[in-house]
ModelCIF file with pLDDT and N, C-alpha, C, O atoms, coordinates in Angstrom:
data_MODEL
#
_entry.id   MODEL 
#
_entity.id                         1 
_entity.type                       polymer 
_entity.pdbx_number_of_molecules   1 
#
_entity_poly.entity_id                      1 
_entity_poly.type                           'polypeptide(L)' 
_entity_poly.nstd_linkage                   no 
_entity_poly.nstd_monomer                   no 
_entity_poly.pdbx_seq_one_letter_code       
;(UNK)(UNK)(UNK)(UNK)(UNK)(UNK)(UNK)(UNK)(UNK)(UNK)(UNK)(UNK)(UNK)(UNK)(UNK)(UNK)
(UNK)(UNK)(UNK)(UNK)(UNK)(UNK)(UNK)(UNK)(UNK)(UNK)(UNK)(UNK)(UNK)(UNK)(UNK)(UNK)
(UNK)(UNK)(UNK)(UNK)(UNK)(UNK)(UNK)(UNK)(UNK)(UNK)(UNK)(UNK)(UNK)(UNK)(UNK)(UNK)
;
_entity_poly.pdbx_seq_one_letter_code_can   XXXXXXXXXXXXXXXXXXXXXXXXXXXXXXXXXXXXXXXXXXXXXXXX 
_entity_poly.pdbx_strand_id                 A 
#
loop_
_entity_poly_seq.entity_id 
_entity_poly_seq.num 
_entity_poly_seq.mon_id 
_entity_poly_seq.hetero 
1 1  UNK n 
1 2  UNK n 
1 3  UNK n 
1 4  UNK n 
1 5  UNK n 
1 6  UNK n 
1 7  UNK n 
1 8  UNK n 
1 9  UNK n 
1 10 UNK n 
1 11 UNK n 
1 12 UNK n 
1 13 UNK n 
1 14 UNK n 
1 15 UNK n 
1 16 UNK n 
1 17 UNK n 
1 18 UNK n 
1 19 UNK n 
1 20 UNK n 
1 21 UNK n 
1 22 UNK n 
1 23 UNK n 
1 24 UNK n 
1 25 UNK n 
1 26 UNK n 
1 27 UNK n 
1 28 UNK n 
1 29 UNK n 
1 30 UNK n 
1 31 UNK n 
1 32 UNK n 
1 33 UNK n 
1 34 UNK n 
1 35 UNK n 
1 36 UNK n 
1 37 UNK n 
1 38 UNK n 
1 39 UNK n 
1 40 UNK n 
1 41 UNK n 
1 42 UNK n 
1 43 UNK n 
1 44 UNK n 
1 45 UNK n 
1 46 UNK n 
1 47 UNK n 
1 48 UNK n 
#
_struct_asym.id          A 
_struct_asym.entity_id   1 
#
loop_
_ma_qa_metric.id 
_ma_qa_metric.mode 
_ma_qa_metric.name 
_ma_qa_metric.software_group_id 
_ma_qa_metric.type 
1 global pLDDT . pLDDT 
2 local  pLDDT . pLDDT 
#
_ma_qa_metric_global.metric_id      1 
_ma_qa_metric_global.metric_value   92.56 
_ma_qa_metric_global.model_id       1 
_ma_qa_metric_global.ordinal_id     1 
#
loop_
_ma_qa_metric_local.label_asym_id 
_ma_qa_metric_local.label_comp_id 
_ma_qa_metric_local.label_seq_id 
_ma_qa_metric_local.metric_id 
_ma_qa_metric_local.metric_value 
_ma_qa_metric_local.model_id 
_ma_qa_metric_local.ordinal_id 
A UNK 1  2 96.00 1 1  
A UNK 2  2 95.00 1 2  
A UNK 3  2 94.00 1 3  
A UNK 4  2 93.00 1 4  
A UNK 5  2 91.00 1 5  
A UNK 6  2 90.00 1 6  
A UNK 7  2 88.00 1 7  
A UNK 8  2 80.00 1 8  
A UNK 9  2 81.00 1 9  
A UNK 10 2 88.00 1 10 
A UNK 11 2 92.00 1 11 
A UNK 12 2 93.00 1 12 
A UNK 13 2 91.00 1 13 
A UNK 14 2 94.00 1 14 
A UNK 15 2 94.00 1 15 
A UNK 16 2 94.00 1 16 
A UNK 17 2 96.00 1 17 
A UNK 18 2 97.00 1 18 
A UNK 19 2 96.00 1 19 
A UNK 20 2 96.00 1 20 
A UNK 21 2 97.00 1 21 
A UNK 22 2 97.00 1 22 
A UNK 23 2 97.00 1 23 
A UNK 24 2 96.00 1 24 
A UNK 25 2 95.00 1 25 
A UNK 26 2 94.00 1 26 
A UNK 27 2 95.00 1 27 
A UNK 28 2 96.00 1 28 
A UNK 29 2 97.00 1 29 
A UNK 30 2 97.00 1 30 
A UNK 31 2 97.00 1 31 
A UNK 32 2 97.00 1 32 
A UNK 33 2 97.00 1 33 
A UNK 34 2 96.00 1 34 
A UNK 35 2 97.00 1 35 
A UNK 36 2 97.00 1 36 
A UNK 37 2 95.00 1 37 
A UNK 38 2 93.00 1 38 
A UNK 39 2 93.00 1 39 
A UNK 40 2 94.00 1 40 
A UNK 41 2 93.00 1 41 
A UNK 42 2 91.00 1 42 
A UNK 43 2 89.00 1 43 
A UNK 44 2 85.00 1 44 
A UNK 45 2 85.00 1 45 
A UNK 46 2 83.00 1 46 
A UNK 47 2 81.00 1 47 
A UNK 48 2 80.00 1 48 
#
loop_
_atom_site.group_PDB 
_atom_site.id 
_atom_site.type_symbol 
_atom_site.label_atom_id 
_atom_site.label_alt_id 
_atom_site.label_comp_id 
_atom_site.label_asym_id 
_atom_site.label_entity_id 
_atom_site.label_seq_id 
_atom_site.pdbx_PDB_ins_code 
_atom_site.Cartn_x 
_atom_site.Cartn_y 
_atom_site.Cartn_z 
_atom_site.occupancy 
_atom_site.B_iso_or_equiv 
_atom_site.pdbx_formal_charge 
_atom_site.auth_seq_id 
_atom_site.auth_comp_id 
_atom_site.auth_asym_id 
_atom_site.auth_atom_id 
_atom_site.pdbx_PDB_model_num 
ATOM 1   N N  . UNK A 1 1  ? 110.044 -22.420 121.894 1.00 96.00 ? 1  UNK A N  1 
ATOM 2   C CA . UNK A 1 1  ? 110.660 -21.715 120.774 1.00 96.00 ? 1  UNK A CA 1 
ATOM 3   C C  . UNK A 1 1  ? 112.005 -21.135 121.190 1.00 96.00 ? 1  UNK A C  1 
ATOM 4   O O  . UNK A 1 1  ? 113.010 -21.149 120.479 1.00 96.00 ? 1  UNK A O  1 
ATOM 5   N N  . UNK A 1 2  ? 111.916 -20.595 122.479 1.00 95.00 ? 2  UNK A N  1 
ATOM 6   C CA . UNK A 1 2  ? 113.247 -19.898 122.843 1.00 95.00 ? 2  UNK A CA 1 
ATOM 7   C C  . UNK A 1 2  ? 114.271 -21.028 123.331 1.00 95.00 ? 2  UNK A C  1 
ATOM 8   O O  . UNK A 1 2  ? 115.489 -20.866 123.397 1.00 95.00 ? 2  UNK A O  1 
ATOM 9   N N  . UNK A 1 3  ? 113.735 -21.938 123.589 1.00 94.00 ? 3  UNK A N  1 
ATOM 10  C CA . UNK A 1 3  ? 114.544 -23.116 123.572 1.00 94.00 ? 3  UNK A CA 1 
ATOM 11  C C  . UNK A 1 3  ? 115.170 -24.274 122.663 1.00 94.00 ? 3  UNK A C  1 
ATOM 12  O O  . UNK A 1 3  ? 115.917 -25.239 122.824 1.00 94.00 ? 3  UNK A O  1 
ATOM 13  N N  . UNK A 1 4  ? 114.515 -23.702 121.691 1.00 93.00 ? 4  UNK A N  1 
ATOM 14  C CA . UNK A 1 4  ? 114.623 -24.692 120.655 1.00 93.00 ? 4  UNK A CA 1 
ATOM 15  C C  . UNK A 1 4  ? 115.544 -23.613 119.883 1.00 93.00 ? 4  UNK A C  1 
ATOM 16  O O  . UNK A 1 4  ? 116.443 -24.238 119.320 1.00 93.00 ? 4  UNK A O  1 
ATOM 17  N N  . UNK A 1 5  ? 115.620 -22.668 119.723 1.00 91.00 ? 5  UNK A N  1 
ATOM 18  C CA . UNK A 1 5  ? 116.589 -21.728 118.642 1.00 91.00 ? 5  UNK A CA 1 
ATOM 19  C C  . UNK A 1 5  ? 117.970 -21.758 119.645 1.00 91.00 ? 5  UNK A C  1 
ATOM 20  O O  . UNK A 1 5  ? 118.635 -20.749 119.409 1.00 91.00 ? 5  UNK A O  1 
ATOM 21  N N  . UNK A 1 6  ? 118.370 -22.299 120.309 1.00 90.00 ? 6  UNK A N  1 
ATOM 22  C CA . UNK A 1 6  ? 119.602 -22.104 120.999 1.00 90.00 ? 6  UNK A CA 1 
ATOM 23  C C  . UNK A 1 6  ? 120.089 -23.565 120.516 1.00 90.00 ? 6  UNK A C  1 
ATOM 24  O O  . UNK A 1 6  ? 121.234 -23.428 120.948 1.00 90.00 ? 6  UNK A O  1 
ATOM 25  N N  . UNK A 1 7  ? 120.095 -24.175 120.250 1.00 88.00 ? 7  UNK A N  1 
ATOM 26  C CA . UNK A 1 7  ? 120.165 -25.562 119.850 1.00 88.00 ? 7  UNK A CA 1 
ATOM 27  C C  . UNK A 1 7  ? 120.449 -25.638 118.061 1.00 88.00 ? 7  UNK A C  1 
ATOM 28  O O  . UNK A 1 7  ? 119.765 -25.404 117.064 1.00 88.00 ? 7  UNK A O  1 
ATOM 29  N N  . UNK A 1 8  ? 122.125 -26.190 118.381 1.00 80.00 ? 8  UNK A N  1 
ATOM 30  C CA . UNK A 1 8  ? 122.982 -26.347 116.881 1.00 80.00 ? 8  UNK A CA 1 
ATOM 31  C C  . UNK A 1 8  ? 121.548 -27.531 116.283 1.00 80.00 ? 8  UNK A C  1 
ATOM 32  O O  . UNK A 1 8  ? 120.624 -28.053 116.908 1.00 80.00 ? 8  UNK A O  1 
ATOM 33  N N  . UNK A 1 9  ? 121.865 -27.573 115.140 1.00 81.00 ? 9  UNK A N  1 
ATOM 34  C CA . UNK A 1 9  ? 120.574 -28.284 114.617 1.00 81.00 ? 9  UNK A CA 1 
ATOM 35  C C  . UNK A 1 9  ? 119.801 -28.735 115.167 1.00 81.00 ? 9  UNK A C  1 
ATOM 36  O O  . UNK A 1 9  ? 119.713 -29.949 115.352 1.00 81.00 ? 9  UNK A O  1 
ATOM 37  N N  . UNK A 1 10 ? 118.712 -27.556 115.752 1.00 88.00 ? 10 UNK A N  1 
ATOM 38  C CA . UNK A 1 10 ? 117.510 -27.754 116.438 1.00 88.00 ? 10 UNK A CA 1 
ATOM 39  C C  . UNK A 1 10 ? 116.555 -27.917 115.223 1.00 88.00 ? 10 UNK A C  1 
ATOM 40  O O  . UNK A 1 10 ? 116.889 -28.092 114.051 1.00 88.00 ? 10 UNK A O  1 
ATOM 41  N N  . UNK A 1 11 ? 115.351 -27.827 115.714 1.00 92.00 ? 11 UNK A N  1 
ATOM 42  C CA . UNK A 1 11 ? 114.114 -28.578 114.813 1.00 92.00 ? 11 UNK A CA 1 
ATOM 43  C C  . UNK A 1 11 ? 113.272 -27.199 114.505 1.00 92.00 ? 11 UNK A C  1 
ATOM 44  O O  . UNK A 1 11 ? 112.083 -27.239 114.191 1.00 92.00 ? 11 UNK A O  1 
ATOM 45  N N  . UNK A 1 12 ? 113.883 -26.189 114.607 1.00 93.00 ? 12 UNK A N  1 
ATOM 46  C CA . UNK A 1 12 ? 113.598 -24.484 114.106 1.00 93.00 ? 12 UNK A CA 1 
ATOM 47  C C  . UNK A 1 12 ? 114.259 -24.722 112.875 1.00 93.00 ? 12 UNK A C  1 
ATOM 48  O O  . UNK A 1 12 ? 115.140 -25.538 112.602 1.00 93.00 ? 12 UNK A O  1 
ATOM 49  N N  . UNK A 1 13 ? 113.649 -23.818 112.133 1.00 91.00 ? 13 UNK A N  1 
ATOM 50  C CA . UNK A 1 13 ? 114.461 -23.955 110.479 1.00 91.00 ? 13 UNK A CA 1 
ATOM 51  C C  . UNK A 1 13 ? 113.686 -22.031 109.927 1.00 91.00 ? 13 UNK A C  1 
ATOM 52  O O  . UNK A 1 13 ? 113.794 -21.449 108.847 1.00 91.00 ? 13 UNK A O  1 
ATOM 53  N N  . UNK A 1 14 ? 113.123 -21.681 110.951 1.00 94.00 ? 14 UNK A N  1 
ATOM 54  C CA . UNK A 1 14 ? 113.141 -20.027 110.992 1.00 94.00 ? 14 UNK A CA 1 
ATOM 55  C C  . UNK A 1 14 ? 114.209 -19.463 110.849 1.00 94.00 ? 14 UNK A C  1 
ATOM 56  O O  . UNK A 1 14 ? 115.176 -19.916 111.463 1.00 94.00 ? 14 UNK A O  1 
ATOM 57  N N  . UNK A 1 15 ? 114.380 -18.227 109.940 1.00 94.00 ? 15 UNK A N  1 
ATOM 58  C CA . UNK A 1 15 ? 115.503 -17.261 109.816 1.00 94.00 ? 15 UNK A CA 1 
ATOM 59  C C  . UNK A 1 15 ? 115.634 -16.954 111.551 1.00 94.00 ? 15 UNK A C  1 
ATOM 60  O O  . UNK A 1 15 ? 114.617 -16.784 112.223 1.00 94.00 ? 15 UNK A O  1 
ATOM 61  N N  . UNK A 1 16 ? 116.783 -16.920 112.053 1.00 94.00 ? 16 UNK A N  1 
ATOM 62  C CA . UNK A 1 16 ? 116.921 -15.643 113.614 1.00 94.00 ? 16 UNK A CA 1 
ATOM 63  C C  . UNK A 1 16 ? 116.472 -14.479 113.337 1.00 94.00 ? 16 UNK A C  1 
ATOM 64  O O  . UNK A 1 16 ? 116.165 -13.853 114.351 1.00 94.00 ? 16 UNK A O  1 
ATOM 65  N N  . UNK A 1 17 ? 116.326 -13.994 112.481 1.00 96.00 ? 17 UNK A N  1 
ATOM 66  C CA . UNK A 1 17 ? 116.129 -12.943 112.152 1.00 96.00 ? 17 UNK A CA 1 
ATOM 67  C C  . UNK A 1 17 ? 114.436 -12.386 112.510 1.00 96.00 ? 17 UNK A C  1 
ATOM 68  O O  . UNK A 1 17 ? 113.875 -11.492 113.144 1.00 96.00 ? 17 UNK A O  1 
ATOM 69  N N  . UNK A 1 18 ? 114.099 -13.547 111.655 1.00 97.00 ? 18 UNK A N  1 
ATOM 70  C CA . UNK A 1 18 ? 112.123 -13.264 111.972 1.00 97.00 ? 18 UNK A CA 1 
ATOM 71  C C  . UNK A 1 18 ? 112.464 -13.522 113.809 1.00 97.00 ? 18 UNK A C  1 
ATOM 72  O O  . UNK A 1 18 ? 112.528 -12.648 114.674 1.00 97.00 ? 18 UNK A O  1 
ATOM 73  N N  . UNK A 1 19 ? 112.593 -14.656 113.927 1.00 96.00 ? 19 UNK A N  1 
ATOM 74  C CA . UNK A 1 19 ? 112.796 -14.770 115.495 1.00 96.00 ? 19 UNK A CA 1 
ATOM 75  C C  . UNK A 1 19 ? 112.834 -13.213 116.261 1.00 96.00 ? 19 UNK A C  1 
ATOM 76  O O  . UNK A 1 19 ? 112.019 -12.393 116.683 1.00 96.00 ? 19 UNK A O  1 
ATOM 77  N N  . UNK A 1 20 ? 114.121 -13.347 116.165 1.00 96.00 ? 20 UNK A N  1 
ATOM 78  C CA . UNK A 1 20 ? 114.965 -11.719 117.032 1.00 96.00 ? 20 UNK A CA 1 
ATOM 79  C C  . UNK A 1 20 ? 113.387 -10.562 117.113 1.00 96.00 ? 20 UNK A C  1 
ATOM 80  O O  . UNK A 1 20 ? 112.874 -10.028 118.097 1.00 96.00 ? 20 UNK A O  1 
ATOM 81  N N  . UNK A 1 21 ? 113.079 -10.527 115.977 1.00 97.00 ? 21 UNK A N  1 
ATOM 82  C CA . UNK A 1 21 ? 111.879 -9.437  115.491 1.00 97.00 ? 21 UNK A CA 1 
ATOM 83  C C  . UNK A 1 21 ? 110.495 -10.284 116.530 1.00 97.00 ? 21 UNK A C  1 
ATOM 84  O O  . UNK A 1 21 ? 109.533 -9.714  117.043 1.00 97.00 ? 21 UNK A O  1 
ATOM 85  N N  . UNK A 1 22 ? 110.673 -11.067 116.557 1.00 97.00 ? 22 UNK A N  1 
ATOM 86  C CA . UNK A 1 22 ? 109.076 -11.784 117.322 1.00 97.00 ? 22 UNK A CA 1 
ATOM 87  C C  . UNK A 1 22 ? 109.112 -11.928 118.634 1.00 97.00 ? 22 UNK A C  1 
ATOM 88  O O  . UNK A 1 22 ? 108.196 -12.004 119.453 1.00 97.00 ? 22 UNK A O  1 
ATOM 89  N N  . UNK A 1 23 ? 110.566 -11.967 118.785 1.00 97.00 ? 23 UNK A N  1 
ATOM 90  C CA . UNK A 1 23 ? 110.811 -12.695 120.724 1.00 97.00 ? 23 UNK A CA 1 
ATOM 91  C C  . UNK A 1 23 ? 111.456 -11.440 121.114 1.00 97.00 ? 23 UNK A C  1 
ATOM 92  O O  . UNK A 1 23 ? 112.443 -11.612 121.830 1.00 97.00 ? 23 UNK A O  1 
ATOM 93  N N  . UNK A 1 24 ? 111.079 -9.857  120.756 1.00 96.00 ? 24 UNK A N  1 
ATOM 94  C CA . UNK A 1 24 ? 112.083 -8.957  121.436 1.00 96.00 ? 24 UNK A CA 1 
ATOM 95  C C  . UNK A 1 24 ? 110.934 -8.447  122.035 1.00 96.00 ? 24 UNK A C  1 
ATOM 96  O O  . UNK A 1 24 ? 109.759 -8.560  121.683 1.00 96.00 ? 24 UNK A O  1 
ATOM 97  N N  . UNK A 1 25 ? 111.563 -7.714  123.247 1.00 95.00 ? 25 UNK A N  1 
ATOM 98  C CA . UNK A 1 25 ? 110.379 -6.879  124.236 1.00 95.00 ? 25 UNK A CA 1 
ATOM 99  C C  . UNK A 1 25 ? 109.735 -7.699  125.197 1.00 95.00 ? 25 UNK A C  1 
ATOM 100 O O  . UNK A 1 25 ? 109.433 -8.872  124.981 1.00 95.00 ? 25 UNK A O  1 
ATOM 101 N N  . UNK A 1 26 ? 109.479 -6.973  126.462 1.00 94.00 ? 26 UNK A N  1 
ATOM 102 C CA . UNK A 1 26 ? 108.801 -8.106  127.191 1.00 94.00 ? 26 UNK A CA 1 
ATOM 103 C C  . UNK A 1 26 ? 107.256 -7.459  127.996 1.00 94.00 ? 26 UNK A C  1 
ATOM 104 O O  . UNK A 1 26 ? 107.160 -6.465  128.715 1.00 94.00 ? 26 UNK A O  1 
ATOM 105 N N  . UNK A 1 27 ? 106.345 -8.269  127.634 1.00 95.00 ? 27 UNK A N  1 
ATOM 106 C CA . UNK A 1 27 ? 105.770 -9.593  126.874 1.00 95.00 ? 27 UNK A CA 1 
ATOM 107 C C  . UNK A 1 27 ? 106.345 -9.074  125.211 1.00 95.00 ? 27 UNK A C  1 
ATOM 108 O O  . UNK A 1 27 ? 105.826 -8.132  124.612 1.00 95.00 ? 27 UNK A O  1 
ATOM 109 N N  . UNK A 1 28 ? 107.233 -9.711  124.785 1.00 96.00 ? 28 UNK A N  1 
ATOM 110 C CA . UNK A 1 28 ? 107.626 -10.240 123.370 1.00 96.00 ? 28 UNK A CA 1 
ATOM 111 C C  . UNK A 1 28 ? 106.697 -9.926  122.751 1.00 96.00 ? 28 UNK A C  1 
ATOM 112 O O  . UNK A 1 28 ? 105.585 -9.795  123.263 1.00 96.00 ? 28 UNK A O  1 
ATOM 113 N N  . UNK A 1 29 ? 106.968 -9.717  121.390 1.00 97.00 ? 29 UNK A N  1 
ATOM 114 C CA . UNK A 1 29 ? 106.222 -9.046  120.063 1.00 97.00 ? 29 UNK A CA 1 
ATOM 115 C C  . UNK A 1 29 ? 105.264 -10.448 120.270 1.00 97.00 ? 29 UNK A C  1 
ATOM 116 O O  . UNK A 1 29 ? 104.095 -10.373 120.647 1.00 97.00 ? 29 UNK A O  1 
ATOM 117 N N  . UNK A 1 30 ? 105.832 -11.520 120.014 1.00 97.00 ? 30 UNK A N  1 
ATOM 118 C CA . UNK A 1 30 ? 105.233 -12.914 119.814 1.00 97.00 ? 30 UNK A CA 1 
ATOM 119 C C  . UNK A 1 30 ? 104.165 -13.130 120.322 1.00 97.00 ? 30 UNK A C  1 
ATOM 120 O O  . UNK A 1 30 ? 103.366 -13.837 119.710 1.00 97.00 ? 30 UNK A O  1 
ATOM 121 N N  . UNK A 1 31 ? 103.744 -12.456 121.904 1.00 97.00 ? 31 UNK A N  1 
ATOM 122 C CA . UNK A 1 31 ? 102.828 -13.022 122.698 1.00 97.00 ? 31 UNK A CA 1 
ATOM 123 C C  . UNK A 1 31 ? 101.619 -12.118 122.390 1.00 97.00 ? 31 UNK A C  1 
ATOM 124 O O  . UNK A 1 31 ? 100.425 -12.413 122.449 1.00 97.00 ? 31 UNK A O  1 
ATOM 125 N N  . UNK A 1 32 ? 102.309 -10.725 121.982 1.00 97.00 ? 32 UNK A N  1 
ATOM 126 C CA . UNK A 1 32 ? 100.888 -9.743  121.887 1.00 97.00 ? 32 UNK A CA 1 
ATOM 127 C C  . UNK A 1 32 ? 100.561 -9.829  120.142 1.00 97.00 ? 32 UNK A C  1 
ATOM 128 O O  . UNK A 1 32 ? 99.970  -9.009  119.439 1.00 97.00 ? 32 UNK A O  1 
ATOM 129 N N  . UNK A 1 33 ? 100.986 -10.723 119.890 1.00 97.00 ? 33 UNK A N  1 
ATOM 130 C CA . UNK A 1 33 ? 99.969  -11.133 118.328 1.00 97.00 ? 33 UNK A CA 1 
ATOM 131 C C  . UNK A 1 33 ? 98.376  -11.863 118.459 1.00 97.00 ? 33 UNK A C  1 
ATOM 132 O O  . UNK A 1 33 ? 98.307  -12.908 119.106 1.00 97.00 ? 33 UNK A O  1 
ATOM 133 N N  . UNK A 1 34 ? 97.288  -11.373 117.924 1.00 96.00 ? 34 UNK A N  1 
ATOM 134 C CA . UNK A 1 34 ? 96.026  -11.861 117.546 1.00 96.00 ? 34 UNK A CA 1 
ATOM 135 C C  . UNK A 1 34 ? 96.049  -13.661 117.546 1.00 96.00 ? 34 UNK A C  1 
ATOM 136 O O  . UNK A 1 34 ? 96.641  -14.566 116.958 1.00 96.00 ? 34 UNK A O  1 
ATOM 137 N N  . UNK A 1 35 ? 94.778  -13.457 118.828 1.00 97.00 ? 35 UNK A N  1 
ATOM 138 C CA . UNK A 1 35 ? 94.826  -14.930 119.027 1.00 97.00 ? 35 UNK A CA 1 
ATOM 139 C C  . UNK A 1 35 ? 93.575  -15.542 118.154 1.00 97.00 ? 35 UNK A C  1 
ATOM 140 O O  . UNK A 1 35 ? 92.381  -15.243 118.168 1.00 97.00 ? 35 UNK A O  1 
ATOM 141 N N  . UNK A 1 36 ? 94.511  -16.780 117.180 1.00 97.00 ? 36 UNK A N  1 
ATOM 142 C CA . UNK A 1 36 ? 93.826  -17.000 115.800 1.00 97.00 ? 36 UNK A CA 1 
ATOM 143 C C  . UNK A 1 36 ? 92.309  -17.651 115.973 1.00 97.00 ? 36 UNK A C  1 
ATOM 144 O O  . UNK A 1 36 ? 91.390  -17.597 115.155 1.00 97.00 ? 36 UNK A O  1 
ATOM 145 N N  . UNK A 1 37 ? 92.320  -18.464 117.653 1.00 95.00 ? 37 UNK A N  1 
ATOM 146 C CA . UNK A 1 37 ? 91.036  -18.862 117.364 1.00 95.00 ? 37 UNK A CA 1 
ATOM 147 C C  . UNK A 1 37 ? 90.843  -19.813 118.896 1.00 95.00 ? 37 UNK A C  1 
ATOM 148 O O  . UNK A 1 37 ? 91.614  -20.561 119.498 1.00 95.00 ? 37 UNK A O  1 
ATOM 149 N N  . UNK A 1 38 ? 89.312  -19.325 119.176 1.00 93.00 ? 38 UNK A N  1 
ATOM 150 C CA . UNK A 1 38 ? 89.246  -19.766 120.724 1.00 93.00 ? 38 UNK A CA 1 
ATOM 151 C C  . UNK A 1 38 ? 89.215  -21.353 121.649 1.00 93.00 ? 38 UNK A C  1 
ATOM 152 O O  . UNK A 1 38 ? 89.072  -21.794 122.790 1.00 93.00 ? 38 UNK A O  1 
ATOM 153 N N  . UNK A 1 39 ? 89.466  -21.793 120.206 1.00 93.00 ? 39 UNK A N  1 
ATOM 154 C CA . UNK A 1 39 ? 89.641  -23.507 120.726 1.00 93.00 ? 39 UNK A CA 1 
ATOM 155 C C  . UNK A 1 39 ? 91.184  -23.765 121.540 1.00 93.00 ? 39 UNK A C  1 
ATOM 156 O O  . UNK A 1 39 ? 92.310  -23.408 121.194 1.00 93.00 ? 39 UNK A O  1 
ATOM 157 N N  . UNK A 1 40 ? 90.773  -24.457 122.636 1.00 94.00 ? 40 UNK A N  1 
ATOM 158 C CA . UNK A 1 40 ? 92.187  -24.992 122.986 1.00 94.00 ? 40 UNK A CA 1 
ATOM 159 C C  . UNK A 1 40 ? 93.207  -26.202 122.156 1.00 94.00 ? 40 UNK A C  1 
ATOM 160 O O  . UNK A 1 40 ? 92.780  -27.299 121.794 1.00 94.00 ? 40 UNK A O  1 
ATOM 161 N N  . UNK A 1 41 ? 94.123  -25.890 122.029 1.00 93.00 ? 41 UNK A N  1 
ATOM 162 C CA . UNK A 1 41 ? 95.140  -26.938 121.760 1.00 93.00 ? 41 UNK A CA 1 
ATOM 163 C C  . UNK A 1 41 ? 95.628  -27.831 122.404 1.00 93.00 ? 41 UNK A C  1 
ATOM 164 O O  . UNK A 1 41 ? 95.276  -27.974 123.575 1.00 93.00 ? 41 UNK A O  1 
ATOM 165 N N  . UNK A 1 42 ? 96.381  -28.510 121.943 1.00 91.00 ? 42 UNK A N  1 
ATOM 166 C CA . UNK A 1 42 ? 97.418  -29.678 122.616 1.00 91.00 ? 42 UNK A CA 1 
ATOM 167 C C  . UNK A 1 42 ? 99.096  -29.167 122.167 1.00 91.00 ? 42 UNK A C  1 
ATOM 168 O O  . UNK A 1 42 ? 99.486  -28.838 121.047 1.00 91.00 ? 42 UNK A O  1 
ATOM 169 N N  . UNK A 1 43 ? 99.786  -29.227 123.290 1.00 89.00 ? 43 UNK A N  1 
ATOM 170 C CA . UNK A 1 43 ? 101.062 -28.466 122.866 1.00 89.00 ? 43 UNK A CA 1 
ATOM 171 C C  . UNK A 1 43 ? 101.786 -29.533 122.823 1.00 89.00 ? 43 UNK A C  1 
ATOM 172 O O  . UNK A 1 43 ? 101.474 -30.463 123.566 1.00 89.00 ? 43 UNK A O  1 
ATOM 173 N N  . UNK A 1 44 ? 102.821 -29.644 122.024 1.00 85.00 ? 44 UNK A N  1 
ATOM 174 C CA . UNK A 1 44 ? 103.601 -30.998 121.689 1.00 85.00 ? 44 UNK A CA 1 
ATOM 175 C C  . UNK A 1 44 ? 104.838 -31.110 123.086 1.00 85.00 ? 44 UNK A C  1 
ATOM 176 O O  . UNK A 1 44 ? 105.510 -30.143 123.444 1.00 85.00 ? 44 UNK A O  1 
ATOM 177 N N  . UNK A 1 45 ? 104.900 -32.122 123.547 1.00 85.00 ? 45 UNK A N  1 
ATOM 178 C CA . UNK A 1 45 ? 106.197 -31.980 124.160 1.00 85.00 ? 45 UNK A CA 1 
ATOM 179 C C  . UNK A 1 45 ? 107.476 -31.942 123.733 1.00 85.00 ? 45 UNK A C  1 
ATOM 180 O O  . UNK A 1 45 ? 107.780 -31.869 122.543 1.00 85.00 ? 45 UNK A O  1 
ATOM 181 N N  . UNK A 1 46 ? 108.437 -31.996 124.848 1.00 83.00 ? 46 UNK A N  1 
ATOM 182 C CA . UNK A 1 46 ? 110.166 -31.251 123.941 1.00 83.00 ? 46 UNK A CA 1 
ATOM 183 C C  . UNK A 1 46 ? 110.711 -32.473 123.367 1.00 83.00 ? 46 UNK A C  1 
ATOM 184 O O  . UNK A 1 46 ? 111.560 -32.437 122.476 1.00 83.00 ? 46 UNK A O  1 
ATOM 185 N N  . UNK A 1 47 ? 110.020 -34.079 124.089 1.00 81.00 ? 47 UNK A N  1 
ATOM 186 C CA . UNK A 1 47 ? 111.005 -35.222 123.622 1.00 81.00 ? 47 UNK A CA 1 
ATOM 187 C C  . UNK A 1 47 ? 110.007 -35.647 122.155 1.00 81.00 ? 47 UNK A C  1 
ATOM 188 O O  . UNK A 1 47 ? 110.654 -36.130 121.225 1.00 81.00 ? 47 UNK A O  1 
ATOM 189 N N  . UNK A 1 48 ? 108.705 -35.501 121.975 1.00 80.00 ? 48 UNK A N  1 
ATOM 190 C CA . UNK A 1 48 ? 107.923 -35.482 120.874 1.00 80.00 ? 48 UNK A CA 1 
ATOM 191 C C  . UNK A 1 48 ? 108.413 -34.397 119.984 1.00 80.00 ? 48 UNK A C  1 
ATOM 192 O O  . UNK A 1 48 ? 107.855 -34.181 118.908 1.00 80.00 ? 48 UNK A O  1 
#
């Protein structure tokens, strides 16, 4: 995500704004949000 919002037409289409508000503080607002559910995922890669 933090890589992808630095990037002129990246594949983010989020306001910066919500961003700025989610990725500030460290551990980031983003990370200490409610984890939705205990199954693991598959995370997409950067060239996918």
């Amino acid at each position: 995500i933090r890589d992808f919002r630095e990037l002129r037409d990246g594949p983010l289409m989020v306001n910066p704004v919500y961003l700025d508000f989610l990725l500030a503080g460290s551990p980031s607002r983003l990370s200490r949000t409610p984890v939705s559910t205990a199954d693991k995922v598959r995370t997409w890669r950067d060239h996918e």
